[in-house]
C-alpha atoms as a PDB file:
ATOM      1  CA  UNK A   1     -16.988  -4.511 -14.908  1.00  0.00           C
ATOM      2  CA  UNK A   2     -19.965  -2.403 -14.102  1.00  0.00           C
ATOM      3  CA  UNK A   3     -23.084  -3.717 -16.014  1.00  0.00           C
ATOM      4  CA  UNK A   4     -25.876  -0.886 -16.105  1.00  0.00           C
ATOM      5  CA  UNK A   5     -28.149  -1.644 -19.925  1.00  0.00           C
ATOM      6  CA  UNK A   6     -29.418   1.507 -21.556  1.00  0.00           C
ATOM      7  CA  UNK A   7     -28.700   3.944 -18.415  1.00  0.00           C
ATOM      8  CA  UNK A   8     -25.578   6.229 -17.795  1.00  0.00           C
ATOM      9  CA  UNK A   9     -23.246   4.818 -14.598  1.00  0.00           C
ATOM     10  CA  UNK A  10     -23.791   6.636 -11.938  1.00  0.00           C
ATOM     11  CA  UNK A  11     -21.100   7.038  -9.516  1.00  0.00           C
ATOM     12  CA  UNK A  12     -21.708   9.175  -6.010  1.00  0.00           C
ATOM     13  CA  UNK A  13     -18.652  10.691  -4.154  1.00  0.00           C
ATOM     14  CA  UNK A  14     -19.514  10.569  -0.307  1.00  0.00           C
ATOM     15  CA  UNK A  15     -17.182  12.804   1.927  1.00  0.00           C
ATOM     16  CA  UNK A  16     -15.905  16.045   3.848  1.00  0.00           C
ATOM     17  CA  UNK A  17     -14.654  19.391   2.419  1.00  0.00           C
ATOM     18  CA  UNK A  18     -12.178  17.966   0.129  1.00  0.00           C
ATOM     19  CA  UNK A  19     -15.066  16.577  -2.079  1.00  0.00           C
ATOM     20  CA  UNK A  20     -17.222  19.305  -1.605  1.00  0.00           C
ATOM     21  CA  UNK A  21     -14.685  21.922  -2.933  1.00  0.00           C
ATOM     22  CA  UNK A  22     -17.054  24.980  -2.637  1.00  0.00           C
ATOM     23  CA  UNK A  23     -19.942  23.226  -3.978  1.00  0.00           C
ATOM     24  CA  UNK A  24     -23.211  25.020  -3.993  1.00  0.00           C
ATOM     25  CA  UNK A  25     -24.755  22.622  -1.546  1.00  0.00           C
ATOM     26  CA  UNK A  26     -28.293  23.431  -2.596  1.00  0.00           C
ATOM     27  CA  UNK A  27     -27.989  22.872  -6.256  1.00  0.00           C
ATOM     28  CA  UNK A  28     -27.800  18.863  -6.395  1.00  0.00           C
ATOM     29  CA  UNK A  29     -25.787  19.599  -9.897  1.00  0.00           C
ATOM     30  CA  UNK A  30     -22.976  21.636  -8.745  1.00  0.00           C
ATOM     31  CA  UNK A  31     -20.072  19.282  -8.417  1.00  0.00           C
ATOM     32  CA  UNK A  32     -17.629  21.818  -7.232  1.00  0.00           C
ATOM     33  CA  UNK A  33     -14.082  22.895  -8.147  1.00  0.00           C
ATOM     34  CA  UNK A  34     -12.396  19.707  -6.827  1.00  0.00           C
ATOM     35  CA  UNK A  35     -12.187  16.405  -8.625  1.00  0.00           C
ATOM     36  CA  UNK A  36     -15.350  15.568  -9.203  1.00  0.00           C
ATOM     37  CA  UNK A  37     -16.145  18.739 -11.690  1.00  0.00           C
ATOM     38  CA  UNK A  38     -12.844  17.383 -13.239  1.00  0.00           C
ATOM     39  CA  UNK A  39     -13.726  13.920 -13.432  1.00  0.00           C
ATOM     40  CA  UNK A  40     -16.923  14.925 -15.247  1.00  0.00           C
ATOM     41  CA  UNK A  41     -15.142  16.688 -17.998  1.00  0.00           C
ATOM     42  CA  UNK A  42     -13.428  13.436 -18.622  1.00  0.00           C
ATOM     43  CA  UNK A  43     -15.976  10.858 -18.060  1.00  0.00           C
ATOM     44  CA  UNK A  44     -19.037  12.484 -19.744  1.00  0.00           C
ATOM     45  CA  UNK A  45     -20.235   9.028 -20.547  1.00  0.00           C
ATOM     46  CA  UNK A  46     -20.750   8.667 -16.603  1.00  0.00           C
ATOM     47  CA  UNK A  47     -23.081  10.851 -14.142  1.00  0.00           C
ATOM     48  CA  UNK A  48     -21.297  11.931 -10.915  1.00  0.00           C
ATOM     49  CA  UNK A  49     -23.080  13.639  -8.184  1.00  0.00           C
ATOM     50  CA  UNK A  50     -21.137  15.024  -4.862  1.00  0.00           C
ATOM     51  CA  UNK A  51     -22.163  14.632  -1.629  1.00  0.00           C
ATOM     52  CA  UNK A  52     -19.560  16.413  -0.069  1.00  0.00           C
ATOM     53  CA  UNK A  53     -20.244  18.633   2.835  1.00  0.00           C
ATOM     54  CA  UNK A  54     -17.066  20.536   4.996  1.00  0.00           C
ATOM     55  CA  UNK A  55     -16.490  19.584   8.374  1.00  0.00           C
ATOM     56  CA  UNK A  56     -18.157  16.774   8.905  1.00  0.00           C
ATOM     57  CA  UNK A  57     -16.674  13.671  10.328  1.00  0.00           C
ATOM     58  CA  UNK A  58     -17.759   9.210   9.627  1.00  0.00           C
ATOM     59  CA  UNK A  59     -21.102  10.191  11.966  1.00  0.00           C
ATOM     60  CA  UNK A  60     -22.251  12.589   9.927  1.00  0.00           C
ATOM     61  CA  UNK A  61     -21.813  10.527   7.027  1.00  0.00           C
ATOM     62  CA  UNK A  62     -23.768   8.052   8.768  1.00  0.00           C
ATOM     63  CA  UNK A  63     -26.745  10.152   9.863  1.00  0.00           C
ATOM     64  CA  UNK A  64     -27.055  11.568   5.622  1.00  0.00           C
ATOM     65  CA  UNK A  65     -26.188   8.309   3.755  1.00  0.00           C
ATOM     66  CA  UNK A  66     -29.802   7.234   3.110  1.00  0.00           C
ATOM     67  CA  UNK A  67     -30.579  10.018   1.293  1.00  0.00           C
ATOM     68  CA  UNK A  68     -27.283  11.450  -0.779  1.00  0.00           C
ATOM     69  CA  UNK A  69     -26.371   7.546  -1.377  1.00  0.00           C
ATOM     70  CA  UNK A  70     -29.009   5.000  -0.944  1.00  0.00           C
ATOM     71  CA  UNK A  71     -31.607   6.896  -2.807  1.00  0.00           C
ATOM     72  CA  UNK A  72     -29.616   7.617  -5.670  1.00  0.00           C
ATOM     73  CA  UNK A  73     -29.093   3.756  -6.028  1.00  0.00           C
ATOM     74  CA  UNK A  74     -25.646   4.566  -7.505  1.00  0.00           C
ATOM     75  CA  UNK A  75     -22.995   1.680  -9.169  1.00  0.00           C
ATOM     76  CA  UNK A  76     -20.646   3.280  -7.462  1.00  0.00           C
ATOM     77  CA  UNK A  77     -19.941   4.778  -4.292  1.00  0.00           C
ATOM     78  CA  UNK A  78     -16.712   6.678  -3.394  1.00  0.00           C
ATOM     79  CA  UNK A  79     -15.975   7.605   0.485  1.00  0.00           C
ATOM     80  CA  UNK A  80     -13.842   9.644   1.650  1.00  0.00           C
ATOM     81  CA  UNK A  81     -13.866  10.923   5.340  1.00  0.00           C
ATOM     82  CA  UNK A  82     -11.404  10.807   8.424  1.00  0.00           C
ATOM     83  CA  UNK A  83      -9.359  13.818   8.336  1.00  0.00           C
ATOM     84  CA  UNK A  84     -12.284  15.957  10.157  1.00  0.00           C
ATOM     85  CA  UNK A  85     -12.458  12.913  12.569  1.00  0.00           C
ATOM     86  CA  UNK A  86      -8.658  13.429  13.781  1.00  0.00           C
ATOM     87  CA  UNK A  87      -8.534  17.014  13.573  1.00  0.00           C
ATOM     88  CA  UNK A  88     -11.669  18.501  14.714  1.00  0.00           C
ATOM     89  CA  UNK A  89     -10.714  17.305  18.641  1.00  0.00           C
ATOM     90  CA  UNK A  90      -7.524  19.358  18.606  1.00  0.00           C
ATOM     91  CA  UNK A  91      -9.062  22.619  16.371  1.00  0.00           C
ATOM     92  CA  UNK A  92     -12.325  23.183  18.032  1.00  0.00           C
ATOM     93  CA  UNK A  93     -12.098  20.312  21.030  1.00  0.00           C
ATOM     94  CA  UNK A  94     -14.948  17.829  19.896  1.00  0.00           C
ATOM     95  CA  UNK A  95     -14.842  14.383  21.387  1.00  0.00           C
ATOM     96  CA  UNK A  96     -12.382  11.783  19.823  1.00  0.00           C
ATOM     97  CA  UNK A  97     -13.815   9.357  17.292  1.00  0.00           C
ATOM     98  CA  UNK A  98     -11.200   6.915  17.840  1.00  0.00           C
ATOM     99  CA  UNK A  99     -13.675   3.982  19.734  1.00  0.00           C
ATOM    100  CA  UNK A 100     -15.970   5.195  16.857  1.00  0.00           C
ATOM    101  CA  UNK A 101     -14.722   5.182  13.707  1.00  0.00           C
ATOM    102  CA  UNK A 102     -14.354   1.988  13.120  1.00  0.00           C
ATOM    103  CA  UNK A 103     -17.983   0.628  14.067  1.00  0.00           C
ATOM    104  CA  UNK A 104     -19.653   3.729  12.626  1.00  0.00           C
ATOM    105  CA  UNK A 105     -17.847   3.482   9.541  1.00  0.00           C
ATOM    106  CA  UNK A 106     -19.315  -0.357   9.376  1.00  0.00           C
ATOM    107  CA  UNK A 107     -22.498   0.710   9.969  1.00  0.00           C
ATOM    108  CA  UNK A 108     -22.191   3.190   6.533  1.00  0.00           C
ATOM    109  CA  UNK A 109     -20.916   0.255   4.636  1.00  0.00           C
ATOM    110  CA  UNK A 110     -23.229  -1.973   5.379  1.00  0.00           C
ATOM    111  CA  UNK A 111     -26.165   0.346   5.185  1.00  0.00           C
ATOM    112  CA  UNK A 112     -25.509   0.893   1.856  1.00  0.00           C
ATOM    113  CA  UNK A 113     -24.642  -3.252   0.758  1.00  0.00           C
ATOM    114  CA  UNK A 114     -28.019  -3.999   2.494  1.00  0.00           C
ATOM    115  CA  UNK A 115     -29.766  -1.579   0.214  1.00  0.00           C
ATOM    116  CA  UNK A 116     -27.827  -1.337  -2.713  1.00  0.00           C
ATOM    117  CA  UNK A 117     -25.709  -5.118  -3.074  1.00  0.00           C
ATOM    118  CA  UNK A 118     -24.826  -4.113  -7.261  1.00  0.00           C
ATOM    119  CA  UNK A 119     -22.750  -0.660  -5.504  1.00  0.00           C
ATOM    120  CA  UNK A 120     -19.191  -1.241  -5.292  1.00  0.00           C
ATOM    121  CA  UNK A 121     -18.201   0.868  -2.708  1.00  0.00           C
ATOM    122  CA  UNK A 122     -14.441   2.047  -2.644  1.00  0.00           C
ATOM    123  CA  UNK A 123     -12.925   3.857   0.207  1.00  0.00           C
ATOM    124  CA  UNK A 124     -10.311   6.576   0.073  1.00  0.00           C
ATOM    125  CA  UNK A 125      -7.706   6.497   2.772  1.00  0.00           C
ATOM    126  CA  UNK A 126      -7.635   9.503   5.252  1.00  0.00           C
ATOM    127  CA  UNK A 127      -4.799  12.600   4.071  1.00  0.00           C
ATOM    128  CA  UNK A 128      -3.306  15.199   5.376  1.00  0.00           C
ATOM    129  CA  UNK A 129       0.888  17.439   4.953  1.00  0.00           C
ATOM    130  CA  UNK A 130       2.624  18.115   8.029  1.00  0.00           C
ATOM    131  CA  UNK A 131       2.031  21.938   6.891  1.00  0.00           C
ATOM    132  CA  UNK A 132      -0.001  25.148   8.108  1.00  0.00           C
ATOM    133  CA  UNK A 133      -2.358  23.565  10.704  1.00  0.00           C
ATOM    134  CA  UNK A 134      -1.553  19.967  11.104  1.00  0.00           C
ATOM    135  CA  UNK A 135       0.631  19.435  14.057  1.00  0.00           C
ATOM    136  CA  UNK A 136       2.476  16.420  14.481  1.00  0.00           C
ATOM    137  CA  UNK A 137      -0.152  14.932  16.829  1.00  0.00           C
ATOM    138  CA  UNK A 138      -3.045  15.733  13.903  1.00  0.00           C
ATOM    139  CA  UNK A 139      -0.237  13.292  11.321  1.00  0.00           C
ATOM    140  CA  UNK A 140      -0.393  10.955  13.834  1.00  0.00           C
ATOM    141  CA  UNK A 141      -4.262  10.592  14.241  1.00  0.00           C
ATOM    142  CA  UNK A 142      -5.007  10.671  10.866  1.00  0.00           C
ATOM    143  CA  UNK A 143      -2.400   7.722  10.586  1.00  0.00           C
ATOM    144  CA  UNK A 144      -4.417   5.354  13.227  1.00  0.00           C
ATOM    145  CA  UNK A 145      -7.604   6.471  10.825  1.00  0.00           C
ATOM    146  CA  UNK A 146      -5.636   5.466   7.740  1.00  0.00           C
ATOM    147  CA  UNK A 147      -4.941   1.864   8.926  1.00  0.00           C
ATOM    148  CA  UNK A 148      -8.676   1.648  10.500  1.00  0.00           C
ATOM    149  CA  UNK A 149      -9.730   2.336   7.255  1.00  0.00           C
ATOM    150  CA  UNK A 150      -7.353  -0.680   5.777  1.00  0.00           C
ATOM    151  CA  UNK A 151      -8.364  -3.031   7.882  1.00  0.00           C
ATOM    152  CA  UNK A 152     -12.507  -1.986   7.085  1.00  0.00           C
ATOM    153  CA  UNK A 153     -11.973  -2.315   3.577  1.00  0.00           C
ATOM    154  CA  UNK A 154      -9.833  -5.713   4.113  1.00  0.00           C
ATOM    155  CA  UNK A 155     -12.739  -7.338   6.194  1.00  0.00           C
ATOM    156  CA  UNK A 156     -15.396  -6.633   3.510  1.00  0.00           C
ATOM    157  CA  UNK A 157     -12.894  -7.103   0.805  1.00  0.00           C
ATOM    158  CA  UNK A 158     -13.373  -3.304  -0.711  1.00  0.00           C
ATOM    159  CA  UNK A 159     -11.028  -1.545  -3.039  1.00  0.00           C
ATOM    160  CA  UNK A 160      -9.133   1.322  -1.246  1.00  0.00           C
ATOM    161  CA  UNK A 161      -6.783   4.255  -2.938  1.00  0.00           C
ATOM    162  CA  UNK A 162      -4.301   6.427  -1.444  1.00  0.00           C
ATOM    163  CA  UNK A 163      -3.130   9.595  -2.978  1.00  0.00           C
ATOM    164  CA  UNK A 164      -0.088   9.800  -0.544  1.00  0.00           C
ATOM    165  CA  UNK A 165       2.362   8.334  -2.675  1.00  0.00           C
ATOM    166  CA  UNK A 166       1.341  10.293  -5.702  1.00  0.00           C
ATOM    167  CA  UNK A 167       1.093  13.598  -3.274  1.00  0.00           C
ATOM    168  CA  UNK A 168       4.851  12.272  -2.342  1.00  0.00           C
ATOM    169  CA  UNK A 169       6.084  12.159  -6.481  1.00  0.00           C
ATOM    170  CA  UNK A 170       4.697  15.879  -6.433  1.00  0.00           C
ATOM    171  CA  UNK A 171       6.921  17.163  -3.415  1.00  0.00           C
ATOM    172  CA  UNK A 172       9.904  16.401  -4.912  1.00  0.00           C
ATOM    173  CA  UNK A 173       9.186  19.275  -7.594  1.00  0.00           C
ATOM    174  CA  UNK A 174       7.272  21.600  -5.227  1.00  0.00           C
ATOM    175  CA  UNK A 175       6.263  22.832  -1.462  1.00  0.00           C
ATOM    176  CA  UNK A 176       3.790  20.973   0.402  1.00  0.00           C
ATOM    177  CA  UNK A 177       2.142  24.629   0.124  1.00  0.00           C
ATOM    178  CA  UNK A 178       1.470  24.409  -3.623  1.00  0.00           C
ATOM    179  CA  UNK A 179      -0.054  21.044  -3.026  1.00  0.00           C
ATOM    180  CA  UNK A 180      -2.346  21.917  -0.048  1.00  0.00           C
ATOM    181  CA  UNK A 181      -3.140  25.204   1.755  1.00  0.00           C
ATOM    182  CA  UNK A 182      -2.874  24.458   5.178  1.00  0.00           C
ATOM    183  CA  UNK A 183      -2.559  20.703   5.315  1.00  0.00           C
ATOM    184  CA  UNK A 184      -5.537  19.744   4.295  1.00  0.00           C
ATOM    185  CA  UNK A 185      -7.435  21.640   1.705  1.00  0.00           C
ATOM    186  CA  UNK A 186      -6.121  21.132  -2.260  1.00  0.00           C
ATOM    187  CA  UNK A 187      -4.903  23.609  -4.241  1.00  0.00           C
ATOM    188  CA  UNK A 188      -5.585  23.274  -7.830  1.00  0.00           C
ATOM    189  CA  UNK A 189      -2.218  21.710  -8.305  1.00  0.00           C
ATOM    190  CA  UNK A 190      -3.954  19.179  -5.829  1.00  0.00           C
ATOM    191  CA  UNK A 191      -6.905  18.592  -6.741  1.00  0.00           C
ATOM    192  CA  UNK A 192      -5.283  17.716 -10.205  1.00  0.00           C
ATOM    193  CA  UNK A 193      -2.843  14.834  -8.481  1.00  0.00           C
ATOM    194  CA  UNK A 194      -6.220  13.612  -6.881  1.00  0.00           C
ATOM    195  CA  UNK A 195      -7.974  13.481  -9.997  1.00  0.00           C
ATOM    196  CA  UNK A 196      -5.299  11.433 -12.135  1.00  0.00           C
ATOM    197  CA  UNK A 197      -5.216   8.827  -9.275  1.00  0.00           C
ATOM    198  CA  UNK A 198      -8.949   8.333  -9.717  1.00  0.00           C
ATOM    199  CA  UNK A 199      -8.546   8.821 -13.323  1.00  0.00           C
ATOM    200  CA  UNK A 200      -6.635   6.087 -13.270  1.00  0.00           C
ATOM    201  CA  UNK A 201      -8.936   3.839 -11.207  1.00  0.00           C
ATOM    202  CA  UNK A 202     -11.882   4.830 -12.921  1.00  0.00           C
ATOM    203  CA  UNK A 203     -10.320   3.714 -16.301  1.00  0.00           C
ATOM    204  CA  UNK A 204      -9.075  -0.107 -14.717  1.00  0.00           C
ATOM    205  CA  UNK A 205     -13.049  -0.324 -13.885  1.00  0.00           C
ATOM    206  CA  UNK A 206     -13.919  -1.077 -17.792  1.00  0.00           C
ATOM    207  CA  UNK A 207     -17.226   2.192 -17.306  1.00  0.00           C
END
């Protein structure tokens, strides 16, 4: 359980397009059409803020942390990255992360433990459907990043969740298409499986 006094929890979600959802990305209280706007409606009790910019990949997380995390001394920080990382080298032909990842993705972590030790970080596993843009080699990177991930959160004994089994429930009923649009991106119907899995976590955390 998160003790806070008098003030309001705040919880920050750090990550790539997916949290961003067509944020305004100069207007610090635009939380998008994704999850966290939904989350908000449900948790008004709690501040969220995202910190979700499209494209970027674990090194750009890493280069912005101090100031979208660390100086918003948050009880809670939610990161989500990787799928950039794996398909970024195939789409536009950037270097691989894959002797990165790992040790930059450390680096985040313990950036924001060192500054911040009451945060409870929680990571959110890498996600993509083999559908519109992701080839079977993009499934299979973002796989290795899925595991790296694991084993991060393992070694400094952080929470992880993983919408792919939920995402899985939902295919049974519809295309992978009404889920995401290419992939990678949400659809509304997604974006609402995303936000009961959180939901759910956010309600075991006793806010």
């Amino acid at each position: 359980m998160i003790v806070i006094g008098d003030e309001m929890t705040k919880i920050v979600f750090f990550g790539d397009s997916v949290t961003e959802a067509h944020r305004q990305l100069k207007n610090d209280k635009d939380l998008g059409q994704g999850f966290v706007f939904s989350l908000q409606n449900i948790f008004r009790h709690i501040s969220f803020y995202n910190k979700g910019i499209g494209g970027q990949r674990i090194k750009d997380l890493l280069m912005r942390v101090n100031e979208d995390v660390i100086s918003l001394d948050p009880d809670m920080c939610f990161i989500w990255i990787g799928v950039n990382d794996a398909w970024l080298p195939y789409l536009l032909g950037f270097e691989s992360s894959f002797d990165t990842f790992s040790k930059d993705y450390t680096k985040l972590i313990k950036q924001i433990m060192d500054a911040h030790k009451k945060t409870k970080i929680v990571l959110i596993k890498p996600f993509v459907l083999p559908i519109g843009q992701v080839t079977l080699d993009i499934l299979q990177d973002v796989d290795k990043y899925r595991t790296y991930v694991d084993d991060i959160a393992k070694a400094y004994h952080l929470d992880v969740i993983d919408i792919k089994n939920d995402i899985e429930k939902q295919l049974v009923l519809m295309s992978g298409e009404h889920l995401f649009y290419d992939g990678i991106h949400p659809t509304p119907e997604g974006y609402q499986v995303i936000t009961d899995v959180l939901k759910q976590y956010l309600e075991g955390q006793n806010l």
